[in-house]
C-alpha atoms as a PDB file:
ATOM      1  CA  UNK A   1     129.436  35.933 -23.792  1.00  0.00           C
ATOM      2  CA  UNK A   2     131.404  33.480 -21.564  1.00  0.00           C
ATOM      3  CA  UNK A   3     133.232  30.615 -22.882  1.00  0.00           C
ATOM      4  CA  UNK A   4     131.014  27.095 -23.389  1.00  0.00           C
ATOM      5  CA  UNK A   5     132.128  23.896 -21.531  1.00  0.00           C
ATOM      6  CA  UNK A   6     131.323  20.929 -22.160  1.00  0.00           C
ATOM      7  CA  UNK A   7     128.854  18.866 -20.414  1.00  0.00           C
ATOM      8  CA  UNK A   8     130.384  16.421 -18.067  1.00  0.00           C
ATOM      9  CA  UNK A   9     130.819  12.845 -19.865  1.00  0.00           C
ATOM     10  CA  UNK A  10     128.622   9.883 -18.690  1.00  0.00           C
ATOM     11  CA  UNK A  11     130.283   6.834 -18.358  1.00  0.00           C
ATOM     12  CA  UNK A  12     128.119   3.440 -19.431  1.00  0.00           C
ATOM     13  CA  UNK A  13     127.434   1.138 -16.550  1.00  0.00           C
ATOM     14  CA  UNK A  14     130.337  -1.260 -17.890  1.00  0.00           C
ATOM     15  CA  UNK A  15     132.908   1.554 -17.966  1.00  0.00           C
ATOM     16  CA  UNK A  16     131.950   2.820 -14.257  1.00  0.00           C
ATOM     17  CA  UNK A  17     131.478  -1.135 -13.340  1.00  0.00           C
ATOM     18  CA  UNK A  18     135.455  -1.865 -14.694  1.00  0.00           C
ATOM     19  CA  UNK A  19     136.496   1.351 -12.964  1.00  0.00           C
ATOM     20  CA  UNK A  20     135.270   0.648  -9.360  1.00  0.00           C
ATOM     21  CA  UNK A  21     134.696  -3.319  -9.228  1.00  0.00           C
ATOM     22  CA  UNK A  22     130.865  -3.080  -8.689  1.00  0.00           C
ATOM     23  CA  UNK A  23     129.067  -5.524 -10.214  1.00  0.00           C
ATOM     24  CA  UNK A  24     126.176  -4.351 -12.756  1.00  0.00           C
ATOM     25  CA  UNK A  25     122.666  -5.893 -12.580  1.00  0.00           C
ATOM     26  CA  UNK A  26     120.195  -6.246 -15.442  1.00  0.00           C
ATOM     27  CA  UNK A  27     116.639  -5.996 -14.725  1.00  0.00           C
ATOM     28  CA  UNK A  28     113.540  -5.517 -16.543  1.00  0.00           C
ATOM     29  CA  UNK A  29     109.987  -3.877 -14.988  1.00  0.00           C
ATOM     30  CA  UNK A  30     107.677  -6.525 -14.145  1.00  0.00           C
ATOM     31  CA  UNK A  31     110.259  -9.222 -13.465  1.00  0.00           C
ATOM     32  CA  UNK A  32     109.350 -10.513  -9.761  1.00  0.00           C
ATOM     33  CA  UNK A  33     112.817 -12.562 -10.129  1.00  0.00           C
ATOM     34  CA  UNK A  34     114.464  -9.089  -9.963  1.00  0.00           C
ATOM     35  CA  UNK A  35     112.035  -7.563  -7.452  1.00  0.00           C
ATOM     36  CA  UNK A  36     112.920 -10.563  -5.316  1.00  0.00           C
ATOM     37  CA  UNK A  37     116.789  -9.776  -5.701  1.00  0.00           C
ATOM     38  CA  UNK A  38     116.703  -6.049  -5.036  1.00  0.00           C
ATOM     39  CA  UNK A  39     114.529  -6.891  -1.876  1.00  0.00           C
ATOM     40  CA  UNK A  40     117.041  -9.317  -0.931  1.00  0.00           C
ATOM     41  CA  UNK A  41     119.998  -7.174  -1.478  1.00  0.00           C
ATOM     42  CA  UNK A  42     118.404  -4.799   0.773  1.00  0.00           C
ATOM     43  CA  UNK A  43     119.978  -1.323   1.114  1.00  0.00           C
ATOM     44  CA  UNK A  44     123.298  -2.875  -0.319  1.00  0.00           C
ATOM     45  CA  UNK A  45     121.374  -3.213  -3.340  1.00  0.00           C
ATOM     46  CA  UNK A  46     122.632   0.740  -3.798  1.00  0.00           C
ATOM     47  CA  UNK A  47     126.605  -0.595  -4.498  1.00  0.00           C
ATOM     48  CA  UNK A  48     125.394  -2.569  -7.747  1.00  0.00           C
ATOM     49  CA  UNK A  49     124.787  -0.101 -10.636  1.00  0.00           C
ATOM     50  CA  UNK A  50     120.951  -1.256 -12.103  1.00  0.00           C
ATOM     51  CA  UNK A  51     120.155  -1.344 -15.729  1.00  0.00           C
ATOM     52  CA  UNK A  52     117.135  -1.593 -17.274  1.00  0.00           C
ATOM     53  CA  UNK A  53     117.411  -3.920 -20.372  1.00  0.00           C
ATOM     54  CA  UNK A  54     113.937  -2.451 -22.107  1.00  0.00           C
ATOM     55  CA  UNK A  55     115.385   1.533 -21.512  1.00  0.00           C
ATOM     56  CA  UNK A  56     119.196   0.341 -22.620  1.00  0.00           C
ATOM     57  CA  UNK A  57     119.171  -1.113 -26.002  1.00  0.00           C
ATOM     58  CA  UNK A  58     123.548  -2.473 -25.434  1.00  0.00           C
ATOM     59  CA  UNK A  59     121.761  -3.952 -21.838  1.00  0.00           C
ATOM     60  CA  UNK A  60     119.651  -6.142 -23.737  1.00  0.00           C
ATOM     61  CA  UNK A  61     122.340  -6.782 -25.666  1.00  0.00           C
ATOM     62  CA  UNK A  62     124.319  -7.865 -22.849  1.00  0.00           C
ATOM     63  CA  UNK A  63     121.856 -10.054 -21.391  1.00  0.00           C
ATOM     64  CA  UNK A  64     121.749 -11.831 -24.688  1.00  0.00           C
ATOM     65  CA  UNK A  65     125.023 -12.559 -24.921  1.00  0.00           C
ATOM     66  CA  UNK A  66     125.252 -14.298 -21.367  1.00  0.00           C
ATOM     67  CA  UNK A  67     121.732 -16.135 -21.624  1.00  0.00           C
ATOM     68  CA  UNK A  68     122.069 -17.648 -24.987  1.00  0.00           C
ATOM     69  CA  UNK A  69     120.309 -15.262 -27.100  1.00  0.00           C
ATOM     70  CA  UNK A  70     117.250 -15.054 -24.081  1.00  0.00           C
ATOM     71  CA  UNK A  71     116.729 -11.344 -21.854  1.00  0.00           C
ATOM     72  CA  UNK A  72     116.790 -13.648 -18.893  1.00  0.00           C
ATOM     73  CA  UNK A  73     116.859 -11.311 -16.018  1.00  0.00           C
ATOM     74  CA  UNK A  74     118.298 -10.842 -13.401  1.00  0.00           C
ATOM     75  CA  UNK A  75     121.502 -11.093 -15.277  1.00  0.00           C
ATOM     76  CA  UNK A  76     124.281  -9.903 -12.873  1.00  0.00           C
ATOM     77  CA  UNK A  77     128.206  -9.173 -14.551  1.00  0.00           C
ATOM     78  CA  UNK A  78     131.187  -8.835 -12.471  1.00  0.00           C
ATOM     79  CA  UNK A  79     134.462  -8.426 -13.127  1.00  0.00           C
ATOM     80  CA  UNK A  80     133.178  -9.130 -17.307  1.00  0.00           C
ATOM     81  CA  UNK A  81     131.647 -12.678 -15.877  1.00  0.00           C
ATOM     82  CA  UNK A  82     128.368 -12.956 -16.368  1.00  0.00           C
ATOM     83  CA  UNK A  83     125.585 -14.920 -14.008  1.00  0.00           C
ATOM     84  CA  UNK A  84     122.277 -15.449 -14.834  1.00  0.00           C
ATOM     85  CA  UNK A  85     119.527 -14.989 -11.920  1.00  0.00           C
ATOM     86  CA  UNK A  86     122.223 -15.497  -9.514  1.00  0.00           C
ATOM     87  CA  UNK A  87     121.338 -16.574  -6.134  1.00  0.00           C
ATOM     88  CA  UNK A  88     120.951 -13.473  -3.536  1.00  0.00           C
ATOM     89  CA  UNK A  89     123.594 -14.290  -1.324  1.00  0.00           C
ATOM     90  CA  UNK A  90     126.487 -14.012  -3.712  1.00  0.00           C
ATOM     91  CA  UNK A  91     125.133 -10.699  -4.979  1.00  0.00           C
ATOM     92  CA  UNK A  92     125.620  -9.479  -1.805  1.00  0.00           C
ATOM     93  CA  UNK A  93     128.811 -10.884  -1.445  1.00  0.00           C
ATOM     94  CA  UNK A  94     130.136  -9.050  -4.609  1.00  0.00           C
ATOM     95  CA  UNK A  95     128.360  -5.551  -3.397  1.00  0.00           C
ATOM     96  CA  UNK A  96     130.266  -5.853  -0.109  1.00  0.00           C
ATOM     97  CA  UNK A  97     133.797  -6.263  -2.132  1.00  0.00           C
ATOM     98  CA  UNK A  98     134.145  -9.944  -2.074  1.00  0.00           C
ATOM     99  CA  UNK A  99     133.445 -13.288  -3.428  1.00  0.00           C
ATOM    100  CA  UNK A 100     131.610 -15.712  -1.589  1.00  0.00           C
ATOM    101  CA  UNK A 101     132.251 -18.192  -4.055  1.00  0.00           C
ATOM    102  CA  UNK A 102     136.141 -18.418  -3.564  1.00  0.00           C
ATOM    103  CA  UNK A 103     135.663 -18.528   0.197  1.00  0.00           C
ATOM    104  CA  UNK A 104     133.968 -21.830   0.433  1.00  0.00           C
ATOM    105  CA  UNK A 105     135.987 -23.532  -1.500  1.00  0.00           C
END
């Protein structure tokens, strides 16, 4: 008999999302608010790592904890800040590797 590995280790959204800078997206089925945003985003909606909140129990969790106890959604963390249905364009900002928000200023 050959010697057992171990299965590869799965990192959580969060831990690949603090590794690699991409932001992290909450979504739920049914929620036209997130259809709307992943249409939006278009093919760079691929960079953002997608979580459903009602298949990821620490999701919901995290959704909670931005939107004052509610599972609004889209929520949309980066860099630990969280944004609640963010507006398109600065989800697209953050999947191409920078902050719209700091350039208009």
């Amino acid at each position: 008999m050959g010697a057992r590995t171990r299965p590869p280790t799965r990192l959580s959204p969060p831990a690949r999302s603090a590794a690699d800078g991409r932001p992290i997206v909450y979504w739920r089925p049914g929620c036209q608010h997130c259809i709307w945003l992943r249409f939006r985003l278009g093919l760079s909606a691929r960079r953002a790592y997608w979580v459903n909140i009602w298949a990821d129990p620490e999701g919901a969790g995290a959704v909670r904890a931005a939107a004052d106890g509610t599972e609004t959604v889209p929520t949309v963390y980066v860099d630990g800040r969280a944004f609640v249905n963010p507006e398109p364009d600065y989800v697209r900002a953050w999947v191409g590797g920078r902050d719209q928000r700091t350039e208009s200023a």
